[in-house]
N, C-alpha and C. Protein backbone atom coordinates (compact mmCIF):
# COMPACT_ATOMS: atom_id res chain seq x y z
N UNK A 1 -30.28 -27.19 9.14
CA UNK A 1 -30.47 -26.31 8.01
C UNK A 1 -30.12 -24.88 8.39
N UNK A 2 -30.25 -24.66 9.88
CA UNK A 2 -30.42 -22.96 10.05
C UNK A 2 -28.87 -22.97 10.28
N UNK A 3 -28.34 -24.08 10.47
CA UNK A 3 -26.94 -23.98 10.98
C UNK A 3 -26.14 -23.55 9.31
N UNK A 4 -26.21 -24.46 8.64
CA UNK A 4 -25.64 -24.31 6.93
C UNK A 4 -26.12 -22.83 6.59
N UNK A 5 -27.30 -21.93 6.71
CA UNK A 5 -27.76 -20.78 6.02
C UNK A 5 -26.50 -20.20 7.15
N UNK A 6 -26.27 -20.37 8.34
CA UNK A 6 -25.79 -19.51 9.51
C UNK A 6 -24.07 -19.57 8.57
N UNK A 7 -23.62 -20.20 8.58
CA UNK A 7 -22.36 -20.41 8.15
C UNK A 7 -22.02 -20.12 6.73
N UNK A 8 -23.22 -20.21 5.66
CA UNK A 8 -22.96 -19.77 4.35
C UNK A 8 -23.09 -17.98 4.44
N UNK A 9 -23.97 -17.56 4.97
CA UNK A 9 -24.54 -15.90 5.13
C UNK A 9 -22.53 -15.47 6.19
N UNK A 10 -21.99 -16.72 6.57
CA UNK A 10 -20.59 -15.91 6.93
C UNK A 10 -19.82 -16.03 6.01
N UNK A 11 -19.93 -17.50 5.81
CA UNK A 11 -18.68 -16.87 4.61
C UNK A 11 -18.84 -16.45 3.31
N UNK A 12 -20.01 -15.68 3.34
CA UNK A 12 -20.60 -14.92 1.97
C UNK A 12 -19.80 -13.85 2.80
N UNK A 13 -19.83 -13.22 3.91
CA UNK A 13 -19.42 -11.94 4.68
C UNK A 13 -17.77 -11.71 4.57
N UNK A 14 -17.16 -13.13 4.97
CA UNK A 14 -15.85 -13.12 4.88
C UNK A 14 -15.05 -13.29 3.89
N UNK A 15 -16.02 -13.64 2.82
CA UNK A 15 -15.41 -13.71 1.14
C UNK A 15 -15.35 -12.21 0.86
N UNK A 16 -16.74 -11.28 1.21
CA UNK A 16 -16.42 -10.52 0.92
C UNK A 16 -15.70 -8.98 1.53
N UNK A 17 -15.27 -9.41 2.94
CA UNK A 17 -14.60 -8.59 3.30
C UNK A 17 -12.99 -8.95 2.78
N UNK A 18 -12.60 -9.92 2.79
CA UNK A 18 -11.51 -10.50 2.10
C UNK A 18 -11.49 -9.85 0.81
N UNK A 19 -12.27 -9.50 -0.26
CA UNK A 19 -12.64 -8.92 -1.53
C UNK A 19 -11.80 -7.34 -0.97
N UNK A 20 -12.27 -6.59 -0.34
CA UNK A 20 -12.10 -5.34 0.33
C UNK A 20 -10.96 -5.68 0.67
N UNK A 21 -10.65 -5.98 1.19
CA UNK A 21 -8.88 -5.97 1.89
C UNK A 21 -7.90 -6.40 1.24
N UNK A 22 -7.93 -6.96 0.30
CA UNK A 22 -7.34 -7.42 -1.27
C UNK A 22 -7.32 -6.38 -2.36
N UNK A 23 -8.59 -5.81 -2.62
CA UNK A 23 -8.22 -4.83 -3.63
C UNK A 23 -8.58 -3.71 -3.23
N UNK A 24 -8.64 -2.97 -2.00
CA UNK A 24 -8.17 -1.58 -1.79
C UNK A 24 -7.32 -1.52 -1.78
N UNK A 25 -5.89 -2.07 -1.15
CA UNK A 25 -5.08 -1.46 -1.63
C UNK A 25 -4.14 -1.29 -2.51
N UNK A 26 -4.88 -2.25 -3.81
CA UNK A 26 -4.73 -2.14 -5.34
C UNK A 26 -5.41 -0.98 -5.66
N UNK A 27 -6.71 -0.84 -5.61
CA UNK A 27 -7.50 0.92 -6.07
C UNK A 27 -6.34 1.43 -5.32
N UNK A 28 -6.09 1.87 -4.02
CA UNK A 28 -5.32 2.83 -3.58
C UNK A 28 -3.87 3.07 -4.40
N UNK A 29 -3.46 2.21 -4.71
CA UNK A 29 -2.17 2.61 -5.42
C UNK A 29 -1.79 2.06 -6.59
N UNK A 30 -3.43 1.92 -6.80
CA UNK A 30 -3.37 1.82 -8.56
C UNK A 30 -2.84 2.73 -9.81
N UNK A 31 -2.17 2.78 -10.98
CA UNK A 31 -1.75 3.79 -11.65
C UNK A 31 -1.94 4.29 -12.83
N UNK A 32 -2.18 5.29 -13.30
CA UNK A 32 -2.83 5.64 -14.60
C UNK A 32 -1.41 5.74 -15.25
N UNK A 33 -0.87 4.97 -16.59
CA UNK A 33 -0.14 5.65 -17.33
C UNK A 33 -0.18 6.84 -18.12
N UNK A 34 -1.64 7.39 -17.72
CA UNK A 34 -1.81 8.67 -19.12
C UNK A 34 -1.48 10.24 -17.69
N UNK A 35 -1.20 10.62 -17.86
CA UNK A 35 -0.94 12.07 -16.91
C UNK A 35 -2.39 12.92 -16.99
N UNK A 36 -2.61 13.14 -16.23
CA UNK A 36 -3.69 13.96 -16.12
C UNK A 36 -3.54 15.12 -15.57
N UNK A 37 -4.09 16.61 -15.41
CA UNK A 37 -4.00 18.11 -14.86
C UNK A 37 -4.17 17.86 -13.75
N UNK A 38 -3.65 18.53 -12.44
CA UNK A 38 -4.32 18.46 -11.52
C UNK A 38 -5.54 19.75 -11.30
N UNK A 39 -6.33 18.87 -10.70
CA UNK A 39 -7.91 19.16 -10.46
C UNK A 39 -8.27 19.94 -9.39
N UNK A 40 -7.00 19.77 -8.24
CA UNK A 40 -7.14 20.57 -7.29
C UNK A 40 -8.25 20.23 -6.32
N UNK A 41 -9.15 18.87 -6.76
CA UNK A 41 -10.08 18.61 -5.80
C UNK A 41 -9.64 17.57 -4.69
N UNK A 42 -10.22 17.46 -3.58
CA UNK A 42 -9.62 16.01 -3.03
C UNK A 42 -10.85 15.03 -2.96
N UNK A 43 -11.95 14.43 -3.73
CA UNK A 43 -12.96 13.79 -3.85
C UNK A 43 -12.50 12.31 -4.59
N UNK A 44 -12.33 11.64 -4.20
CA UNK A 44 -12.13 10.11 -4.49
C UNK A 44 -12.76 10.26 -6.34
N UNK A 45 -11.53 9.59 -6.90
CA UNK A 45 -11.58 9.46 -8.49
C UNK A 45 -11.59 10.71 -9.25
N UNK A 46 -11.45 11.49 -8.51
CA UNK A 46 -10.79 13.22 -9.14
C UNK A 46 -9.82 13.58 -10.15
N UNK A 47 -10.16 14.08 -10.82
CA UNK A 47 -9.05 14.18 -11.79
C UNK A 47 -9.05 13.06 -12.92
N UNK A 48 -8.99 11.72 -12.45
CA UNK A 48 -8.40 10.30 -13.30
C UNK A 48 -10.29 9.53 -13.44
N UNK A 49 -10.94 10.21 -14.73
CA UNK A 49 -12.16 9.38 -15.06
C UNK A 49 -12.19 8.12 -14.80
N UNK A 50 -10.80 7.41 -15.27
CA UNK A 50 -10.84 5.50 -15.37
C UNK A 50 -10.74 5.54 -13.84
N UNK A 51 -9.80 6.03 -12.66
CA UNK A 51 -10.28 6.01 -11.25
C UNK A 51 -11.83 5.83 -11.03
N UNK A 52 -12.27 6.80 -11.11
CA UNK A 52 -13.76 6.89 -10.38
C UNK A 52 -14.50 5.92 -10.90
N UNK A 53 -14.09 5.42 -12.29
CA UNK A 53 -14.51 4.33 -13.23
C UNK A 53 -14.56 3.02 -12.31
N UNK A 54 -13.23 2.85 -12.00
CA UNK A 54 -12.70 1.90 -11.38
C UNK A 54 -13.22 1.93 -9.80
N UNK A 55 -13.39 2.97 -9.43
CA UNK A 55 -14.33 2.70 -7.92
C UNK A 55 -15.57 2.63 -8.09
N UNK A 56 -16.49 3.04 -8.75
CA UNK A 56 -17.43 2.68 -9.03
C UNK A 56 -17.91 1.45 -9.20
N UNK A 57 -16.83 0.37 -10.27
CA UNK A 57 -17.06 -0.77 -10.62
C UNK A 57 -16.78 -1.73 -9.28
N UNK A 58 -15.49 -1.24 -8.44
CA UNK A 58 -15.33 -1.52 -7.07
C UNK A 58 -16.40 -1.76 -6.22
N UNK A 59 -17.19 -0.62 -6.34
CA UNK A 59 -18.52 -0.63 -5.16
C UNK A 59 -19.55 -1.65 -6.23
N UNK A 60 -19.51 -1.28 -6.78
CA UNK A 60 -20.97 -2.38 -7.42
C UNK A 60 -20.35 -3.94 -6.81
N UNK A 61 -19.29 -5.02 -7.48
CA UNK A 61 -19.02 -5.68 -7.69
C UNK A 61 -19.08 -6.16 -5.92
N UNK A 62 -18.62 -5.11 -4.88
CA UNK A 62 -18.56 -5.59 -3.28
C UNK A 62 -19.98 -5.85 -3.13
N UNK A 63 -20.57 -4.40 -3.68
CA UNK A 63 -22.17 -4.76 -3.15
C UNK A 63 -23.07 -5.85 -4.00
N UNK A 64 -22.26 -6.11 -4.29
CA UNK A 64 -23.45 -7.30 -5.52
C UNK A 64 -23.03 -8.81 -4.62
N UNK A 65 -21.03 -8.59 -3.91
CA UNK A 65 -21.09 -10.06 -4.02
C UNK A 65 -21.54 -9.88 -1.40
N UNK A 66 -21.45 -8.75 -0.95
CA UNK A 66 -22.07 -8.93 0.09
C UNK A 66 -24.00 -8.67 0.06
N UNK A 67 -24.05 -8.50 -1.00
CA UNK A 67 -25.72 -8.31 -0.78
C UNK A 67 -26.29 -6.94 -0.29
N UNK A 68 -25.20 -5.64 -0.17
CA UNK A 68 -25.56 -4.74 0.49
C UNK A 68 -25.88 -3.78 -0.89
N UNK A 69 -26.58 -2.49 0.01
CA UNK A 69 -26.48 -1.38 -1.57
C UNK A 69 -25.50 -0.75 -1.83
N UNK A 70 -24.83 -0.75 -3.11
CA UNK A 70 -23.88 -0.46 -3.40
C UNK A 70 -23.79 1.50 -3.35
N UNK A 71 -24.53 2.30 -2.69
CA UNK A 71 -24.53 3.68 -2.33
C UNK A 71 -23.76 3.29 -0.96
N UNK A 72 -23.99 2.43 -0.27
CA UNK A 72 -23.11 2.60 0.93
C UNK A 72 -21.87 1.81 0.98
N UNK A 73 -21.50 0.97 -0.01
CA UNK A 73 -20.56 0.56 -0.29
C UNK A 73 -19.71 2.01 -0.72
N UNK A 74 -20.24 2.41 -2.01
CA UNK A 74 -19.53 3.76 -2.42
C UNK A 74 -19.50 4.74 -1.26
N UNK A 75 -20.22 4.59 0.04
CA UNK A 75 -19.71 5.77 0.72
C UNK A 75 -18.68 5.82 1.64
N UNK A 76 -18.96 4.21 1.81
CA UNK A 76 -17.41 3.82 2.67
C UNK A 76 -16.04 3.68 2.13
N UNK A 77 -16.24 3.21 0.92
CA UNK A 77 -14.92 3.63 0.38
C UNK A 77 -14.54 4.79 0.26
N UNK A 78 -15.30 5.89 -0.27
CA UNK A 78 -15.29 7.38 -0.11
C UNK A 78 -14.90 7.53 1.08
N UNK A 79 -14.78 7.11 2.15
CA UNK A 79 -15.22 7.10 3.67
C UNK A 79 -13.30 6.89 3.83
N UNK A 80 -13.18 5.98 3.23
CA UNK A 80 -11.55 5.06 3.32
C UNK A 80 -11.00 6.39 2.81
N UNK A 81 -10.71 6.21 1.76
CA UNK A 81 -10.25 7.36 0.92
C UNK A 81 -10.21 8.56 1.30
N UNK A 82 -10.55 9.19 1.68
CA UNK A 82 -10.91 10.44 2.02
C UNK A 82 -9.49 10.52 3.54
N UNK A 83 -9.86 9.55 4.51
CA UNK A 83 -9.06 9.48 5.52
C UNK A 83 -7.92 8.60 5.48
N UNK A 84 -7.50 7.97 4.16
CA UNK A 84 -6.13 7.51 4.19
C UNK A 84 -5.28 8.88 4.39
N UNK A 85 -4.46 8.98 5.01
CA UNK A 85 -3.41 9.75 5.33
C UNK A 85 -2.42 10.24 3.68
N UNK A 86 -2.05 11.08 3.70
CA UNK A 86 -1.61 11.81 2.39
C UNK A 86 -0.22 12.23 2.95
N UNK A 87 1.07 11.91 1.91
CA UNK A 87 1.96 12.58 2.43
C UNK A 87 2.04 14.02 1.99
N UNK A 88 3.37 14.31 3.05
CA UNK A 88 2.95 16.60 2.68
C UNK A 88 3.44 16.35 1.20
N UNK A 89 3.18 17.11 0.40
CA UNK A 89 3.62 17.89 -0.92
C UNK A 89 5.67 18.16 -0.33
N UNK A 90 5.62 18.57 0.44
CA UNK A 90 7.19 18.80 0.27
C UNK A 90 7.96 18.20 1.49
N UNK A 91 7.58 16.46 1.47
CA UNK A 91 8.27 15.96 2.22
C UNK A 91 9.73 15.36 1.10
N UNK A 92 10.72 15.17 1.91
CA UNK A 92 11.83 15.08 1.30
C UNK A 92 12.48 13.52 1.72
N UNK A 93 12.61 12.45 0.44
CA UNK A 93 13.26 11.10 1.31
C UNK A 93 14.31 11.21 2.08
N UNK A 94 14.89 10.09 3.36
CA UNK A 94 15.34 10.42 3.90
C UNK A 94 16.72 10.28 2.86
N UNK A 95 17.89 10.91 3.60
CA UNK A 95 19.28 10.06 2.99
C UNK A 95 19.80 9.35 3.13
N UNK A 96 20.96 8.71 1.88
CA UNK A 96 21.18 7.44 2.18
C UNK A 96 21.93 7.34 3.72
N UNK A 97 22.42 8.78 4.36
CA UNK A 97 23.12 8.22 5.56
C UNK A 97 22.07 8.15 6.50
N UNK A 98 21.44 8.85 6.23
CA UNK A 98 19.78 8.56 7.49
C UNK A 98 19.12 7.28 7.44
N UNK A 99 19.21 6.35 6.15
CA UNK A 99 18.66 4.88 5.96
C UNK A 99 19.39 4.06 6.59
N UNK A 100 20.98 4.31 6.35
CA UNK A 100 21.91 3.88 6.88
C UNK A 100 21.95 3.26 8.29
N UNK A 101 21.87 4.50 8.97
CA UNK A 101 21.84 4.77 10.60
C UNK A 101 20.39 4.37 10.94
N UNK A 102 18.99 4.35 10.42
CA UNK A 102 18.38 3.73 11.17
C UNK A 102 18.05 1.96 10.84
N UNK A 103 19.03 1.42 9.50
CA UNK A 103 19.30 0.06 9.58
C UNK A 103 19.81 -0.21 10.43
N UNK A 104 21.13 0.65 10.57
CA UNK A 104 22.13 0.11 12.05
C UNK A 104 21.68 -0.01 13.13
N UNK A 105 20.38 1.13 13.75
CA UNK A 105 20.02 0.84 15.36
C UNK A 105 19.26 -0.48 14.88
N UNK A 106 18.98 -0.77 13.76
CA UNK A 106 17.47 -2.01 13.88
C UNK A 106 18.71 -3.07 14.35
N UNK A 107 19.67 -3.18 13.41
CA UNK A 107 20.38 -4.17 13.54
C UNK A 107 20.77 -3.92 14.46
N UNK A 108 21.38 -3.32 15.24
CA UNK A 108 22.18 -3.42 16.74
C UNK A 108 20.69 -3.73 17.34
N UNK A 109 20.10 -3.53 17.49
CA UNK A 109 18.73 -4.09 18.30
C UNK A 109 18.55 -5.44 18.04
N UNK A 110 18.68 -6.08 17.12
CA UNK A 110 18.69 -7.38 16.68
C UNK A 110 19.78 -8.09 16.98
N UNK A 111 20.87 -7.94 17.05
CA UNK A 111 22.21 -8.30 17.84
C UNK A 111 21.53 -8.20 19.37
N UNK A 112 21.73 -7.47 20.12
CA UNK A 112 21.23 -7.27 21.66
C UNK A 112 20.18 -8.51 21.81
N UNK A 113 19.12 -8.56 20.98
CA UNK A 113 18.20 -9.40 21.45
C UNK A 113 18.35 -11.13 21.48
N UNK A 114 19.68 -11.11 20.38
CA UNK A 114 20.01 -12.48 19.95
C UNK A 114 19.46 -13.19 18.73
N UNK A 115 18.69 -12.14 17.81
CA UNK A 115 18.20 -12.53 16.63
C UNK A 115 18.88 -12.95 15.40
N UNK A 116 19.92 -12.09 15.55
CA UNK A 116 21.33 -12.15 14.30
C UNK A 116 22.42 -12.21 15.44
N UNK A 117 23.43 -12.65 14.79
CA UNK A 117 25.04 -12.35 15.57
C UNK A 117 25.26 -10.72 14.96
N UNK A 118 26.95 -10.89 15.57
CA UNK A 118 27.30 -9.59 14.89
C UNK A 118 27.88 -9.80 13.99
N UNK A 119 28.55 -10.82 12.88
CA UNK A 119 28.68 -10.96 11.88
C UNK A 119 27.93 -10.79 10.75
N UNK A 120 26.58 -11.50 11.35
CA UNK A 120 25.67 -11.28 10.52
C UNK A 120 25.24 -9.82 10.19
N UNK A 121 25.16 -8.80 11.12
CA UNK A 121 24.97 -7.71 11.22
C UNK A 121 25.96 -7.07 10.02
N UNK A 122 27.12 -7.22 10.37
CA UNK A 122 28.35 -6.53 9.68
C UNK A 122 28.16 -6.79 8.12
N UNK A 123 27.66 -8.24 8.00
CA UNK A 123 27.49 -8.83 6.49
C UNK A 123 26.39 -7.94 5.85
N UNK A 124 25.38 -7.88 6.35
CA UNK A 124 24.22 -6.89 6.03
C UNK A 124 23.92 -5.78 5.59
N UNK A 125 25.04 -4.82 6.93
CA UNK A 125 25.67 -3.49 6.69
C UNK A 125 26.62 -3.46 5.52
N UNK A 126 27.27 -4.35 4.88
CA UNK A 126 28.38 -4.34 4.07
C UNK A 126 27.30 -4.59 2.34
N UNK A 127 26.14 -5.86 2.51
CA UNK A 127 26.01 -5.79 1.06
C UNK A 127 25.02 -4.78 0.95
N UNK A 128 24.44 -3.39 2.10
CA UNK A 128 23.70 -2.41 1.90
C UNK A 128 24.70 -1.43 1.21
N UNK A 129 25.53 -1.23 1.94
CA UNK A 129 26.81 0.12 1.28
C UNK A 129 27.23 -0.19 -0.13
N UNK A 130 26.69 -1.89 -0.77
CA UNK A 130 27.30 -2.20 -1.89
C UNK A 130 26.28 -1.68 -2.63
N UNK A 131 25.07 -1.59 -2.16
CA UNK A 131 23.81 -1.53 -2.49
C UNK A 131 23.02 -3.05 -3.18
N UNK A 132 23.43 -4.19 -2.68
CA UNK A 132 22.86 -5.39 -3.11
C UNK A 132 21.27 -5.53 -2.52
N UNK A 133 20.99 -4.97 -1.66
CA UNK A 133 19.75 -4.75 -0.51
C UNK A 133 19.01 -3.71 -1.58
N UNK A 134 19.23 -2.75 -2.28
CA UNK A 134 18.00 -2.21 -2.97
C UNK A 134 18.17 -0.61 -2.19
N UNK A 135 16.70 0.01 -2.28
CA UNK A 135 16.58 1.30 -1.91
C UNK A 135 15.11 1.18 -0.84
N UNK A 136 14.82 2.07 -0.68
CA UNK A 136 13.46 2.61 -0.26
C UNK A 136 12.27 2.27 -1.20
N UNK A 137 12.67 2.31 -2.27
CA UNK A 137 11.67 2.61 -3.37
C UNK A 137 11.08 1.33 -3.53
N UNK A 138 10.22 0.99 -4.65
CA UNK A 138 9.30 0.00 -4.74
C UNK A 138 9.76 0.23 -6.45
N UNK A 139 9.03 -1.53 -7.34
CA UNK A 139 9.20 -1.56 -8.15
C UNK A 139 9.24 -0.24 -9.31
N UNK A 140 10.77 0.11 -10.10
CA UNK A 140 10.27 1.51 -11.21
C UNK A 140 10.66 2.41 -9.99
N UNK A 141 10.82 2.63 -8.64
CA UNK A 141 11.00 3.60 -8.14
C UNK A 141 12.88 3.70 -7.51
N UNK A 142 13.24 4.89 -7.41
CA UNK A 142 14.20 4.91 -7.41
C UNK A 142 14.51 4.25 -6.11
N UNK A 143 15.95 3.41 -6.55
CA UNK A 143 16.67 2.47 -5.10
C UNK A 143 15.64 0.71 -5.35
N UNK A 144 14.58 0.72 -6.43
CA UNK A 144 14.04 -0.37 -6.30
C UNK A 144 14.30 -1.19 -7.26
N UNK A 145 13.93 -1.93 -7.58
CA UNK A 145 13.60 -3.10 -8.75
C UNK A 145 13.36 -2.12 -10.06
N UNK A 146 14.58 -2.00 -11.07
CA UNK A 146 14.21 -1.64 -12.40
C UNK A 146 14.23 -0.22 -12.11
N UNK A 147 14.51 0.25 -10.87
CA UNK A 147 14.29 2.01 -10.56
C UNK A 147 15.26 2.52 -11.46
N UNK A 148 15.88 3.44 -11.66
CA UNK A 148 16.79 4.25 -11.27
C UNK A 148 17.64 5.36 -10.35
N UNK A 149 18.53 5.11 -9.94
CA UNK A 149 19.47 5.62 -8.82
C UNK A 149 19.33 5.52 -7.67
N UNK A 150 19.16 6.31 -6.34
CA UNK A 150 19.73 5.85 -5.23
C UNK A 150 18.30 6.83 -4.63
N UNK A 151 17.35 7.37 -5.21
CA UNK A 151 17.14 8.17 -4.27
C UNK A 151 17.26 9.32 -3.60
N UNK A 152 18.37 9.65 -4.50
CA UNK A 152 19.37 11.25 -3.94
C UNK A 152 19.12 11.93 -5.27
C-alpha cells in the first residue's frame, strides 16, 4: 500500500511538472491580438490584463493539480519570468548573407564529420538561395510560414 501512495504522490509530481514545461512556454510566447500601450513596467502580466489573467489561472490550476499553494506557484513563475532573458530593444536580424555563411560552416562541419556528403551539402545550399528552406522567422513571421519577405 505505502508502495502505490509512494508512486501515485510521483506521478501526481511528474504530471505536474510535465503541466509546467508544456505550458510555459505557451504563457511565454503567448499573443494578444488587441495592442496594448506600453506600461513601461517589467512585472509579469504588465500591461496585457488577459496575461496576468492567464497567469494567474496558470498558478491556480498547477497548484490545485500538485497540491501546493498557489502564492508560491505564482512566485515561481514570477520567479521564471522575471529571469527569462529579453532580447535588447535594438538588436538587428542577422542577414541573409550572415544566415548564409553560418549554414555553410554547419554544413561543412557536417561534411567533415561524415553526416551528409558534399552533394548533399551543395543541394541544401542551393534550395536555401531558392529560398525553399524558409527564413529565421516562425509561423506569420517574416522568412516563415505565411510570413512575409525575407527578413531584410
Amino acid at each position: 500500500m505505502k508502495r502505490r501512495l509512494t508512486i501515485g504522490v510521483g506521478a501526481a509530481t511528474a504530471a505536474g511538472a510535465l503541466a509546467l514545461v508544456l505550458v510555459a512556454p505557451h504563457l511565454a510566447f503567448a499573443q494578444d491580438p488587441t495592442p496594448s500601450p506600453s506600461s513601461g513596467t517589467s512585472a509579469p502580466g504588465a500591461g496585457r490584463p488577459d496575461q496576468a489573467q492567464r497567469q494567474d489561472d496558470l498558478a491556480t490550476a498547477l497548484a490545485q493539480e500538485l497540491g501546493i499553494d498557489k502564492d508560491k506557484v505564482a512566485a515561481a513563475l514570477a520567479k521564471i519570468e522575471a529571469n527569462r532573458p529579453k532580447p535588447p530593444a535594438d538588436a538587428n536580424p542577422p542577414s541573409d548573407a550572415d544566415r548564409t555563411a553560418a549554414l555553410k560552416s554547419r554544413l561543412d562541419a557536417a561534411v567533415k564529420a561524415g553526416t551528409i556528403t558534399q552533394a548533399e551539402e551543395d543541394a541544401i545550399l542551393k534550395a536555401a538561395a531558392a529560398g525553399v528552406l524558409g527564413g529565421p522567422g516562425g509561423p506569420g513571421r517574416p522568412g516563415g510560414p505565411h510570413g512575409t519577405g525575407t527578413g531584410q
